[in-house]
Protein backbone atom coordinates (compact mmCIF):
# COMPACT_ATOMS: atom_id res chain seq x y z
CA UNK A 1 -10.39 8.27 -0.33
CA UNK A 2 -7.87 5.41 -1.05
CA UNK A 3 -4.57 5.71 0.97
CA UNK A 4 -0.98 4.19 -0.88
CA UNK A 5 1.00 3.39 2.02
CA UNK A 6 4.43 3.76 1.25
CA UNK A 7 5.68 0.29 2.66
CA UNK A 8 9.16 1.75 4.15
CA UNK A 9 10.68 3.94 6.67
CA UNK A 10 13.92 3.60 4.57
CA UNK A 11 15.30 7.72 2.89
CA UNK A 12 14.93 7.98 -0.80
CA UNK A 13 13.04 4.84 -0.96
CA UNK A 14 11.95 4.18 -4.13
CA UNK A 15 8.74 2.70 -2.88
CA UNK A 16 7.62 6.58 -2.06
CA UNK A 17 8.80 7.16 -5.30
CA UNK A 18 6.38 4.24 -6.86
CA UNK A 19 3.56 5.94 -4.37
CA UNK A 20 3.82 9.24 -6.10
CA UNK A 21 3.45 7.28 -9.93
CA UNK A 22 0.50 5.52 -8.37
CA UNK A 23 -0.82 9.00 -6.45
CA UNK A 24 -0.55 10.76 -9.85
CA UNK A 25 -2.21 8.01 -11.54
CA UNK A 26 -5.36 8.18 -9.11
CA UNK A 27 -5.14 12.28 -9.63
CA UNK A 28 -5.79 11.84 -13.16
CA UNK A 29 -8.61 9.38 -12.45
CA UNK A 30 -10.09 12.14 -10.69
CA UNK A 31 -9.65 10.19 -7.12
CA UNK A 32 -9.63 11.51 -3.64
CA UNK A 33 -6.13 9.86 -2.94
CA UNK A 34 -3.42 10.36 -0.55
CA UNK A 35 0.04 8.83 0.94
CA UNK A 36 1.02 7.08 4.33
CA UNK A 37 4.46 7.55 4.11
CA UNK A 38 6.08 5.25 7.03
CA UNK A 39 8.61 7.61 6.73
CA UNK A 40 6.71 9.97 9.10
CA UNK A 41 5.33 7.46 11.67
CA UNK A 42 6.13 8.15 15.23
CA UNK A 43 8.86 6.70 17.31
CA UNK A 44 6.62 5.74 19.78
CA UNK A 45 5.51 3.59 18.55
CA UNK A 46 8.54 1.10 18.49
CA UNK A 47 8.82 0.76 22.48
CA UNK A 48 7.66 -1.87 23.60
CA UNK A 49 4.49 -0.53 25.30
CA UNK A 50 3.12 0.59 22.31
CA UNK A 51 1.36 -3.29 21.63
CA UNK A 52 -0.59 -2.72 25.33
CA UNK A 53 -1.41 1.07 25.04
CA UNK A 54 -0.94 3.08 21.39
CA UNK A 55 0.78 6.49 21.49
CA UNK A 56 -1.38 9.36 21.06
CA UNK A 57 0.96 10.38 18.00
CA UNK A 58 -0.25 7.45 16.26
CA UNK A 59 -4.12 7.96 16.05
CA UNK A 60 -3.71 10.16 12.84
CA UNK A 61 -2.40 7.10 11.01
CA UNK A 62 -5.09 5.10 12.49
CA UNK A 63 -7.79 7.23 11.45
CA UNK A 64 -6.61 7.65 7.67
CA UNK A 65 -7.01 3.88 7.40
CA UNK A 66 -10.14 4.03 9.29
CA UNK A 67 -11.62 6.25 7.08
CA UNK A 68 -10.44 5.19 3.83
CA UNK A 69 -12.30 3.61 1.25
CA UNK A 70 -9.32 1.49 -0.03
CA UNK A 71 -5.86 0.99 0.50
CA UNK A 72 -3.14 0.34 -2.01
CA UNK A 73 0.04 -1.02 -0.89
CA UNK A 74 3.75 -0.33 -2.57
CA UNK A 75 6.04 -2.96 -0.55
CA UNK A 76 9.25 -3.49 -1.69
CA UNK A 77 11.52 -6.62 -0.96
CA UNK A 78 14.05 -6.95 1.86
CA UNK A 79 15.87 -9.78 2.54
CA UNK A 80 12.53 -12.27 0.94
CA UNK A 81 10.02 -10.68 2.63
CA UNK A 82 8.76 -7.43 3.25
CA UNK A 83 10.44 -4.47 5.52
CA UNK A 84 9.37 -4.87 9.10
CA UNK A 85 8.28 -1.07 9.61
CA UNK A 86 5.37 -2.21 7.74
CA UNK A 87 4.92 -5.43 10.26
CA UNK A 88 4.96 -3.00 12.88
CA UNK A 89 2.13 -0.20 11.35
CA UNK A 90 -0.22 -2.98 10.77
CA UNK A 91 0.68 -4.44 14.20
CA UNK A 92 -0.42 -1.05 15.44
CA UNK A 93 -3.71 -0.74 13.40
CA UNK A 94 -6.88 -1.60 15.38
CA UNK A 95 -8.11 -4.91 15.38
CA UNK A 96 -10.10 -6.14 13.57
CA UNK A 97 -11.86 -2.73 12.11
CA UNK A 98 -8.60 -1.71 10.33
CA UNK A 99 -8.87 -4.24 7.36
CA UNK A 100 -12.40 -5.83 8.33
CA UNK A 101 -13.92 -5.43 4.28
CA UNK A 102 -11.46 -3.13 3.03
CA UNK A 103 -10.30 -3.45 -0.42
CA UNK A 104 -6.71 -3.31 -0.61
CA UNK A 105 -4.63 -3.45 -4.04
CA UNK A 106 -0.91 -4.86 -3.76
CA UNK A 107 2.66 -3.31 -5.27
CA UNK A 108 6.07 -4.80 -5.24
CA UNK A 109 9.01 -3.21 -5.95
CA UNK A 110 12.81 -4.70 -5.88
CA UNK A 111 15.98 -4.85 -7.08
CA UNK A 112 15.69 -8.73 -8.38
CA UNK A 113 14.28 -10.37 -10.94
CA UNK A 114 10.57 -10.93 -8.92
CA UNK A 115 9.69 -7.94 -8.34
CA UNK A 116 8.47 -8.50 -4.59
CA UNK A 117 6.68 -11.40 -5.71
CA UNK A 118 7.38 -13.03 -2.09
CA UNK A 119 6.49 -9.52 0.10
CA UNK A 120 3.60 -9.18 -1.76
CA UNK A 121 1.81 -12.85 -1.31
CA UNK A 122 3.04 -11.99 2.57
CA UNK A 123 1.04 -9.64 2.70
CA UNK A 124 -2.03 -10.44 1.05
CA UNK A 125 -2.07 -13.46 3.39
CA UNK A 126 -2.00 -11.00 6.38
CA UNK A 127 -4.64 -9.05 4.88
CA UNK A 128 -6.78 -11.90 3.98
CA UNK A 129 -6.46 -13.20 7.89
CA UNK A 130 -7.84 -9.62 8.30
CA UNK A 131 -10.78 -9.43 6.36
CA UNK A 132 -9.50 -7.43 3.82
CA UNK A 133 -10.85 -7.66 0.17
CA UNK A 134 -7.62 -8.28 -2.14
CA UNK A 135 -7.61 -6.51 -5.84
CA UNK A 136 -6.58 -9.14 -7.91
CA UNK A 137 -4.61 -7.22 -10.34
CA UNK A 138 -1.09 -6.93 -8.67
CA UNK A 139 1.92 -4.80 -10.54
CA UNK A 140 5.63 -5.92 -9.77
CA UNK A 141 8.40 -3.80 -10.53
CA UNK A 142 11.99 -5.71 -10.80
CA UNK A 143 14.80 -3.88 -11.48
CA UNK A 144 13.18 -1.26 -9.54
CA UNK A 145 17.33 0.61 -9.32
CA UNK A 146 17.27 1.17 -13.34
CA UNK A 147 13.68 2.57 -13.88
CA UNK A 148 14.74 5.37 -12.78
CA UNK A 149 16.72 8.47 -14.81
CA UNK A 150 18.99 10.86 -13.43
CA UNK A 151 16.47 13.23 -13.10
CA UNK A 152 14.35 10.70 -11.10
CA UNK A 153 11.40 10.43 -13.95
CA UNK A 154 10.27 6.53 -14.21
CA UNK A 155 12.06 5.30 -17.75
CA UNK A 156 9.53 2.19 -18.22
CA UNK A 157 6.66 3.26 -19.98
CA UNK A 158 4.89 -0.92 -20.25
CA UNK A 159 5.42 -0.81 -16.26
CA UNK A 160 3.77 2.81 -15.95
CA UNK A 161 1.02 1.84 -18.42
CA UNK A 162 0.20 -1.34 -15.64
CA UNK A 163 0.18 1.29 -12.63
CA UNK A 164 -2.26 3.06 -14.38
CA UNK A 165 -4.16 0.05 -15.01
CA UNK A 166 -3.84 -1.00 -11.73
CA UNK A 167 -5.25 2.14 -10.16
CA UNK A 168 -7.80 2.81 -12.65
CA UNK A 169 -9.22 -1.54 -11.88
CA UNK A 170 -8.68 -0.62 -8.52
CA UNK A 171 -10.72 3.03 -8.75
CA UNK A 172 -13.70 0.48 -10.17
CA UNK A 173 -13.36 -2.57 -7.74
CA UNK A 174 -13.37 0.09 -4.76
CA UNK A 175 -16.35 1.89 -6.43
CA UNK A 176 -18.44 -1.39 -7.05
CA UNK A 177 -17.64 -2.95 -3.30
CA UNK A 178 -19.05 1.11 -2.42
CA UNK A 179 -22.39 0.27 -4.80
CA UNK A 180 -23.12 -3.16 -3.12
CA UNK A 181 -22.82 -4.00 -6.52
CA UNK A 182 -23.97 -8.14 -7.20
CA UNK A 183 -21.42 -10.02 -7.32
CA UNK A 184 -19.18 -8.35 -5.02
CA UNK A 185 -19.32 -8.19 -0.94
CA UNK A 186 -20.48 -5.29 1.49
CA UNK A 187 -20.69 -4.91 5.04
């Protein structure tokens, strides 16, 4: 199963909303797929205690990455970098199992001209001190505010066409790292 974490705890993010294009993307694919929205993480988790002894409430959130065979992130861009709910859930994920040889694929979203160029190198520098096995192929959405209608459809059919690619090279490089295929690591 490959996991999107939604990088935000922000309402009516539009990084959920780039989850769901990239969860109906992997649907068509014919993936086993599924959203962490850091929407619905625990409070708990932000006192201070939570770094010596992780609430109870969490483990659900632990488990789904545990168990998944990839993980795509959708980050967008606050203030340069990314938001620091996200710091905070992979602060919280075991060490180093979380990320040890997991494939993770990368999505920024913002309202500049980058795209979450910045977040997204961020973070594939914290998943690279973590073992994790970066898709190459990263998508970044700038402008993120206009490619959406009133009626909340996606209006930017070249940037949907690379989320599809993306999931669909992802979908492969999960499956191959799966197959031990030559070339390509496995634990």
């Amino acid at each position: 199963m490959i996991e999107i974490i939604s990088g935000t705890n922000r309402p009516n993010c539009n990084a959920l909303r780039i989850a769901q294009l990239l969860l109906d993307a992997y649907q068509r694919l014919g993936v086993e797929v599924g959203i962490l929205n850091l929407q619905e993480l625990p409070a708990e988790i932000f006192e201070p205690g939570a770094y010596a002894t992780k609430p109870m409430a969490f483990q659900p959130f632990q488990d789904r990455v545990l168990t998944a065979s990839g993980l795509h992130v959708v980050t967008p861009e606050y203030n340069g970098g990314f938001p620091g709910v996200l710091k905070v859930f992979i602060d919280m994920l075991k060490f180093p199992e979380s990320f040890e040889g997991k494939p993770v694929a990368f999505t920024g979203e913002a309202a500049g001209l980058w795209g979450a160029l910045r977040p997204v190198e961020h973070l594939q520098m914290i998943f690279g001190y973590r073992n994790a096995l970066a898709f190459p192929e990263r998508v970044f959405i700038p402008g993120v505010h206009h490619k959406f209608d009133e009626e909340g459809r996606f209006n930017d059919p070249e940037l949907l066409q690379r989320l599809e690619g993306q999931a669909a090279g992802f979908t492969r490089f999960v499956k191959r790292l799966a197959d031990g295929e030559p070339g390509l690591a496995k634990e």
